[in-house]
C-alpha atoms as a PDB file:
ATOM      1  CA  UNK A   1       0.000   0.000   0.000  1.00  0.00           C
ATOM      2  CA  UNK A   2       1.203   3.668  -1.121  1.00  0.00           C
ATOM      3  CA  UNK A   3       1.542   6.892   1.424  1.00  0.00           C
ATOM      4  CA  UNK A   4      -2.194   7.475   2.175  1.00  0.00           C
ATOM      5  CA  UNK A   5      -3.758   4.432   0.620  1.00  0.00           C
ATOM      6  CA  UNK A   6      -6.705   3.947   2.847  1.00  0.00           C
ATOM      7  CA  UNK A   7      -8.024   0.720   1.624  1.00  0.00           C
ATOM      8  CA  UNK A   8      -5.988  -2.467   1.261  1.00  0.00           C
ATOM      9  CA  UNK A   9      -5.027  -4.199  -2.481  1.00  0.00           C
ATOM     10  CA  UNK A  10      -8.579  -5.146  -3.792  1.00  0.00           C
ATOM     11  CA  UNK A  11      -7.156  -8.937  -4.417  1.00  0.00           C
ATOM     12  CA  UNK A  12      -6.260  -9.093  -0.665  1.00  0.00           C
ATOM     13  CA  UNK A  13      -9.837  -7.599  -0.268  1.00  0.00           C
ATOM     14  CA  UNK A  14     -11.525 -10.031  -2.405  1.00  0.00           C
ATOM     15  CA  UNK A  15      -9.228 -13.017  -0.189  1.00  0.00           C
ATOM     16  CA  UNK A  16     -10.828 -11.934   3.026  1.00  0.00           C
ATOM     17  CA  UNK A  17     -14.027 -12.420   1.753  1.00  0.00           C
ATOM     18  CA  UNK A  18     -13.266 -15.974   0.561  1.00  0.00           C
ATOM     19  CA  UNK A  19     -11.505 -16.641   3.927  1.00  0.00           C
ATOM     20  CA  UNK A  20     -15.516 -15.620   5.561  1.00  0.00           C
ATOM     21  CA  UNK A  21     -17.172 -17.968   3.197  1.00  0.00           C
ATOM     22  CA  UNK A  22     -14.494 -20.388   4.173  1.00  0.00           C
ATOM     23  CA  UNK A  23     -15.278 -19.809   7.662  1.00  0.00           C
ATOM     24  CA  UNK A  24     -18.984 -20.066   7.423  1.00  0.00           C
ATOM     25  CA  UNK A  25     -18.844 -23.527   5.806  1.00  0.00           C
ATOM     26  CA  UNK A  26     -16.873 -24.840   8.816  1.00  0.00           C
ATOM     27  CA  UNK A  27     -19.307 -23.726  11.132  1.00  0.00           C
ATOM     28  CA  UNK A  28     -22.173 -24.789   9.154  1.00  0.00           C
ATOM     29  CA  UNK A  29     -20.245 -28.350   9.305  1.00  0.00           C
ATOM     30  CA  UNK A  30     -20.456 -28.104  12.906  1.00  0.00           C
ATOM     31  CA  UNK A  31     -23.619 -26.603  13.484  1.00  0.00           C
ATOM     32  CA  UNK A  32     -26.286 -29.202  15.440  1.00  0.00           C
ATOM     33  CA  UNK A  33     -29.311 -29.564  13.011  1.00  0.00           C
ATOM     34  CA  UNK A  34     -31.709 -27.378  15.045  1.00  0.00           C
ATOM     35  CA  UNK A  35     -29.454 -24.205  14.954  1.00  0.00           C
ATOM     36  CA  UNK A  36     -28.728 -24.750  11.401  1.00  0.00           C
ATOM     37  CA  UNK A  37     -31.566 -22.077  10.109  1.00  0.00           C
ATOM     38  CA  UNK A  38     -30.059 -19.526  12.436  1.00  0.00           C
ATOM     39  CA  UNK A  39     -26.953 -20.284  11.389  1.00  0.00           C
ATOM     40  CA  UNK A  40     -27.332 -19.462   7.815  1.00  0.00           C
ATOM     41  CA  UNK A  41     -28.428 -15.820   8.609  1.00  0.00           C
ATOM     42  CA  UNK A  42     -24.742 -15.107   9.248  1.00  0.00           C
ATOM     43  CA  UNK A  43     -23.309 -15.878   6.268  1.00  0.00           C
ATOM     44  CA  UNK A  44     -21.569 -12.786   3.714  1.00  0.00           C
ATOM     45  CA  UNK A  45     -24.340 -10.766   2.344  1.00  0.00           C
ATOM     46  CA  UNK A  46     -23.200 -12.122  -1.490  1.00  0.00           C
ATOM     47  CA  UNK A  47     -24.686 -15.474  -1.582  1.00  0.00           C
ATOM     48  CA  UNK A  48     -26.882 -15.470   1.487  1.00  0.00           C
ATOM     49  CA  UNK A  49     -30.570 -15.074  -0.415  1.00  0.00           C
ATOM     50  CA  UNK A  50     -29.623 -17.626  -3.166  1.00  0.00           C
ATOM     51  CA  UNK A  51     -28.458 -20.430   0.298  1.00  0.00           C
ATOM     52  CA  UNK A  52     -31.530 -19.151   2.588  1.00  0.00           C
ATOM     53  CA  UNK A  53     -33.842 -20.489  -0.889  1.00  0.00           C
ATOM     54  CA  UNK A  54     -32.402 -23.769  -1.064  1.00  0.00           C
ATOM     55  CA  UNK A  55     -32.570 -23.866   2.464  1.00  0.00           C
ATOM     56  CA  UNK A  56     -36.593 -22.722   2.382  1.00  0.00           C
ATOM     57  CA  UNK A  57     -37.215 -24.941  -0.960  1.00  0.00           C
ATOM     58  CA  UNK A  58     -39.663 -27.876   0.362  1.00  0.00           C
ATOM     59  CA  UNK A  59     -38.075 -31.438   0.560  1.00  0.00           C
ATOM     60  CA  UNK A  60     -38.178 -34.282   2.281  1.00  0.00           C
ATOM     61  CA  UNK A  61     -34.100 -34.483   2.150  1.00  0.00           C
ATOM     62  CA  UNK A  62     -33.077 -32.209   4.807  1.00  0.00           C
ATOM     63  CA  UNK A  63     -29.699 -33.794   5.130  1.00  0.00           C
ATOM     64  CA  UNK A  64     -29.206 -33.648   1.690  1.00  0.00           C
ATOM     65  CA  UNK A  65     -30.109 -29.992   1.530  1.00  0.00           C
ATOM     66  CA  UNK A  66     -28.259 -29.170   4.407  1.00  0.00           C
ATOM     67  CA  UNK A  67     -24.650 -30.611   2.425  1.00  0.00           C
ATOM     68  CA  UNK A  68     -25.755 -28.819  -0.662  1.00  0.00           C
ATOM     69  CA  UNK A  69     -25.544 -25.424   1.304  1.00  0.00           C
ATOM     70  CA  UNK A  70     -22.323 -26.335   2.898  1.00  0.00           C
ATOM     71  CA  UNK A  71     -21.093 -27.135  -0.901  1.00  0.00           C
ATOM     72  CA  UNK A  72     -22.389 -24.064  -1.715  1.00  0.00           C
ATOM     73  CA  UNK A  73     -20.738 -21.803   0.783  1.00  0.00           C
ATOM     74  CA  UNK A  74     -17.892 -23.444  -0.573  1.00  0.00           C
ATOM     75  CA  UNK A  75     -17.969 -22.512  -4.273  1.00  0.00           C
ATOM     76  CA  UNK A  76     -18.764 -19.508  -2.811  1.00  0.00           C
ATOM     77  CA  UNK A  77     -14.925 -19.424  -1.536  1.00  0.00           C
ATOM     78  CA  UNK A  78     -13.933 -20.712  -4.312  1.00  0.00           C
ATOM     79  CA  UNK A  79     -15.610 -17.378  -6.315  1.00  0.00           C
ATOM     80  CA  UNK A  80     -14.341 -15.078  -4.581  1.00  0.00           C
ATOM     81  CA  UNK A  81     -10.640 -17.027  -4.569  1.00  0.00           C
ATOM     82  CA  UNK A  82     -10.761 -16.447  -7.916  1.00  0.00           C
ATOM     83  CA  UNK A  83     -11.829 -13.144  -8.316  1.00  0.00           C
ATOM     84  CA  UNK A  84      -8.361 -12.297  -5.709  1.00  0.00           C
ATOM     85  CA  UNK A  85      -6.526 -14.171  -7.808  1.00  0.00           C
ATOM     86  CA  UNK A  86      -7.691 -12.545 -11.547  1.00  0.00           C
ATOM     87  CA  UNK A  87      -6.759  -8.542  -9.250  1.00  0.00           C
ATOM     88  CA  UNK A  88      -3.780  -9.894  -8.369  1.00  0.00           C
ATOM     89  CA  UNK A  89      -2.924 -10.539 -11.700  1.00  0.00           C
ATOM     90  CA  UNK A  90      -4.301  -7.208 -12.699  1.00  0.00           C
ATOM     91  CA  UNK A  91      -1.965  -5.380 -10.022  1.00  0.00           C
ATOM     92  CA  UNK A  92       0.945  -7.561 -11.498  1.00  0.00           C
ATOM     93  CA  UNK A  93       1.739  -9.957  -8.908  1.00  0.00           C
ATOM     94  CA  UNK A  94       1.803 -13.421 -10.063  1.00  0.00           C
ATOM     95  CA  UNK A  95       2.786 -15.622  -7.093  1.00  0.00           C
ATOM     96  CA  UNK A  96      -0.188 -14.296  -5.531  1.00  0.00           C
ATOM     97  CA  UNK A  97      -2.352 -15.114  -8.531  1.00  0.00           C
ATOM     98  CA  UNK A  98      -1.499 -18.401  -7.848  1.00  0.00           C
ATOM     99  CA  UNK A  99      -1.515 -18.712  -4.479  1.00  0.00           C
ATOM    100  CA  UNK A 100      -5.359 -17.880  -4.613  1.00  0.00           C
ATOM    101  CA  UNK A 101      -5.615 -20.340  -7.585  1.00  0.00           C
ATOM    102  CA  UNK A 102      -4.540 -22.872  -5.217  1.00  0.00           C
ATOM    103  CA  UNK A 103      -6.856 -21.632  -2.320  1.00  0.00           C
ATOM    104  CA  UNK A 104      -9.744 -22.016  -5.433  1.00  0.00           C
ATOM    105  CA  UNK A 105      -8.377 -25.384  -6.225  1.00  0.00           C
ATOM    106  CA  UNK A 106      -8.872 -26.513  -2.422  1.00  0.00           C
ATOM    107  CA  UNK A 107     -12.558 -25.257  -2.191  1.00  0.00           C
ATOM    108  CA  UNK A 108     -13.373 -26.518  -5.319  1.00  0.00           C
ATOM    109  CA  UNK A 109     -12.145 -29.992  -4.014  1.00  0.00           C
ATOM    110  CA  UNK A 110     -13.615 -29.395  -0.395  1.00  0.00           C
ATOM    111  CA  UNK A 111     -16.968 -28.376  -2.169  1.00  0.00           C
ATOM    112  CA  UNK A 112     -17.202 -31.749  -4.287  1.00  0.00           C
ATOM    113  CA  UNK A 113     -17.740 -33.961  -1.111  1.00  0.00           C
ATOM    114  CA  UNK A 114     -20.781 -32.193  -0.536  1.00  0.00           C
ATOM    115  CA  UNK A 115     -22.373 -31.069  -3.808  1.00  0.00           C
ATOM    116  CA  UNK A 116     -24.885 -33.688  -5.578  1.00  0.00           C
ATOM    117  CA  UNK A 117     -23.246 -36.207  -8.690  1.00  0.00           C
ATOM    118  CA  UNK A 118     -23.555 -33.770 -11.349  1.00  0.00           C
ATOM    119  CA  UNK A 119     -22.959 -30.621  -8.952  1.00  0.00           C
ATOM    120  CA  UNK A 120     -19.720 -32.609  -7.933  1.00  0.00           C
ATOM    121  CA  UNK A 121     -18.411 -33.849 -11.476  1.00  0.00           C
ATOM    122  CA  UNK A 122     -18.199 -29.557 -12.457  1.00  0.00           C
ATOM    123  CA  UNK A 123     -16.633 -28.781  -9.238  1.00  0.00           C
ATOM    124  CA  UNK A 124     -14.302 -30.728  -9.618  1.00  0.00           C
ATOM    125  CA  UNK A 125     -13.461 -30.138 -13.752  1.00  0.00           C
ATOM    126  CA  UNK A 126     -12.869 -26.787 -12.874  1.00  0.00           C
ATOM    127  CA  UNK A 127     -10.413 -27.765  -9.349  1.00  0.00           C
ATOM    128  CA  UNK A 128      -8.795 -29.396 -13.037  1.00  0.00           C
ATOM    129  CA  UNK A 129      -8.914 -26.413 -15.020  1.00  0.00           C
ATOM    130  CA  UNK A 130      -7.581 -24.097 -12.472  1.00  0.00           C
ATOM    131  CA  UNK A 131      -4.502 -26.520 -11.861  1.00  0.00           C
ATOM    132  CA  UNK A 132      -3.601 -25.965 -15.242  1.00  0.00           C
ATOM    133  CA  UNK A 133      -2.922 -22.388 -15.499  1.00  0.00           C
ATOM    134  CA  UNK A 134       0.441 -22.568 -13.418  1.00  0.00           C
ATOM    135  CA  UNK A 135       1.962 -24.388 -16.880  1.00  0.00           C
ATOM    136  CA  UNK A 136      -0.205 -21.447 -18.883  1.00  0.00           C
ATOM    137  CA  UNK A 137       1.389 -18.637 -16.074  1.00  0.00           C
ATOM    138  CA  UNK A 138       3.485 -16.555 -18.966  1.00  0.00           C
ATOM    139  CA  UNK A 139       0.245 -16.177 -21.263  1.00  0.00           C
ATOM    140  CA  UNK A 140      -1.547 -13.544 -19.099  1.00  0.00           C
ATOM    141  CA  UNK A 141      -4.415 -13.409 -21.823  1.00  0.00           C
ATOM    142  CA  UNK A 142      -5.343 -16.646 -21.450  1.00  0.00           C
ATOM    143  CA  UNK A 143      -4.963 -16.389 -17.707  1.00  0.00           C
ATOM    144  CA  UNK A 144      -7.285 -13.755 -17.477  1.00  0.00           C
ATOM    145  CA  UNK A 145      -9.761 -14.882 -19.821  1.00  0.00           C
ATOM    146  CA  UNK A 146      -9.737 -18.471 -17.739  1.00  0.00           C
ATOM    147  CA  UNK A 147      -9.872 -16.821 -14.252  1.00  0.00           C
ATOM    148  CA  UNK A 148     -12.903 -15.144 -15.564  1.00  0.00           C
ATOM    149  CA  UNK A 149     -14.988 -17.594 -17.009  1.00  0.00           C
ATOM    150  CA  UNK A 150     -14.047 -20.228 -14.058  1.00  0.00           C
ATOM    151  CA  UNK A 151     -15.226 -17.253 -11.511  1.00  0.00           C
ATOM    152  CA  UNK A 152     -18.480 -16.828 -13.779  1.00  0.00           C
ATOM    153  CA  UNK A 153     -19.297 -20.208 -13.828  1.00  0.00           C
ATOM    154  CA  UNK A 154     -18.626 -21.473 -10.057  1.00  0.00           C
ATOM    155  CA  UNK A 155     -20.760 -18.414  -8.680  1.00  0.00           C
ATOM    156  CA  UNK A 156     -23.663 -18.858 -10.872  1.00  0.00           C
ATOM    157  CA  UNK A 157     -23.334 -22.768  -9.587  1.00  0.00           C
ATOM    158  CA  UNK A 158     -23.091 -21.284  -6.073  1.00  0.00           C
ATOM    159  CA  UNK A 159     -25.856 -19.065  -6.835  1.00  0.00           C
ATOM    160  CA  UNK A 160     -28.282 -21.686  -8.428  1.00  0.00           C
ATOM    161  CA  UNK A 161     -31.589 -22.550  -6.705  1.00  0.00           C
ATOM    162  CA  UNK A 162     -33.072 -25.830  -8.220  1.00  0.00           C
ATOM    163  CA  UNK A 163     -36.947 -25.722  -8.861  1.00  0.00           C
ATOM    164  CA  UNK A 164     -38.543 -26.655  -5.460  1.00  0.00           C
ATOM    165  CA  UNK A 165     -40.313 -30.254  -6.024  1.00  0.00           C
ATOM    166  CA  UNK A 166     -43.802 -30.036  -5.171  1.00  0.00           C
ATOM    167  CA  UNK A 167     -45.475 -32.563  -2.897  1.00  0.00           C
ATOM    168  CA  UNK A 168     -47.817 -35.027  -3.940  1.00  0.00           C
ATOM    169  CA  UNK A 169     -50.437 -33.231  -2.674  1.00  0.00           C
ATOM    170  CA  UNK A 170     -49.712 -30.261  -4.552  1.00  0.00           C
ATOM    171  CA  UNK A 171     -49.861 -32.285  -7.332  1.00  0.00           C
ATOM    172  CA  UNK A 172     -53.252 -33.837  -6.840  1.00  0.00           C
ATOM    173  CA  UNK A 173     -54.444 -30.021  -6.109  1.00  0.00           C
ATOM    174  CA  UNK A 174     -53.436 -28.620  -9.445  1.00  0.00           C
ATOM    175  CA  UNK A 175     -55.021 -31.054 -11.691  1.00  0.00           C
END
């Protein structure tokens, strides 16, 4: 930081906030079943509406559900990871690019283990993808361009609500 730079490097910045979603998933791991509503209230502003649906969508798989938003918070991380590491390599610093690549790469893999078969399968692609750029590290194009569609595609995943099943009943009703 500069002589009367108030605010830190965005990329470090963008970090913390992965380090909170990181954070929130580990208590969410830990959190006993009947404080796990409460719970989700605390998570970063970002992806809190789009967890607090799934969590609200009607299903008879609670523990299910409740591993999808842990997976979730994760590719949250994971976003924001990679939106450090695509400043860093705006504000020219490399190792730190990849260093948050890595952090990405761990989420990603963290995530899987949590995330439903096909949920799982992109989650970890992309952990694939985003090992690949340290042998693609002098091409800063193609970098860039592949920090920003990975980013782009894990938060919309994180963001993603499936279509609430309705109940038999419903069923029956609408007919």
């Amino acid at each position: 930081m500069g002589i009367g730079c108030i605010a830190p490097s965005p990329s470090l910045f963008a970090a913390r906030q992965a380090r909170r979603w990181q954070q929130a998933a580990q208590q969410l791991k830990t959190q006993p079943p009947h404080q796990f509503a409460d719970a989700l209230l605390h998570l970063p502003a970002d992806g809190r509406p789009s967890l607090m649906r799934l969590w609200q969508n009607p299903t008879d798989e609670r523990r299910n559900k409740r591993a999808q938003i842990i997976g979730r918070a994760l590719l949250w991380a994971a976003g924001s990871y990679l939106d450090a590491a695509r400043l860093a390599l705006d504000e020219g610093n490399l190792e730190r690019t990849l260093q948050f690549c890595q952090a990405a790469v761990l989420c990603l893999k963290d995530a899987a283990s949590f995330l439903p078969p096909w949920e799982r399968a992109s989650a970890l692609r992309w952990a694939m993808q985003l090992a690949t750029l340290r042998q693609r590290q002098s091409d800063r194009f193609y970098v860039r361009t592949h920090l920003l569609a990975l980013c782009v595609k894990v938060k919309a995943q994180a963001a993603f609500v499936p279509k609430a099943k309705s109940s038999p009943s419903q069923r029956r009703s609408s007919r």
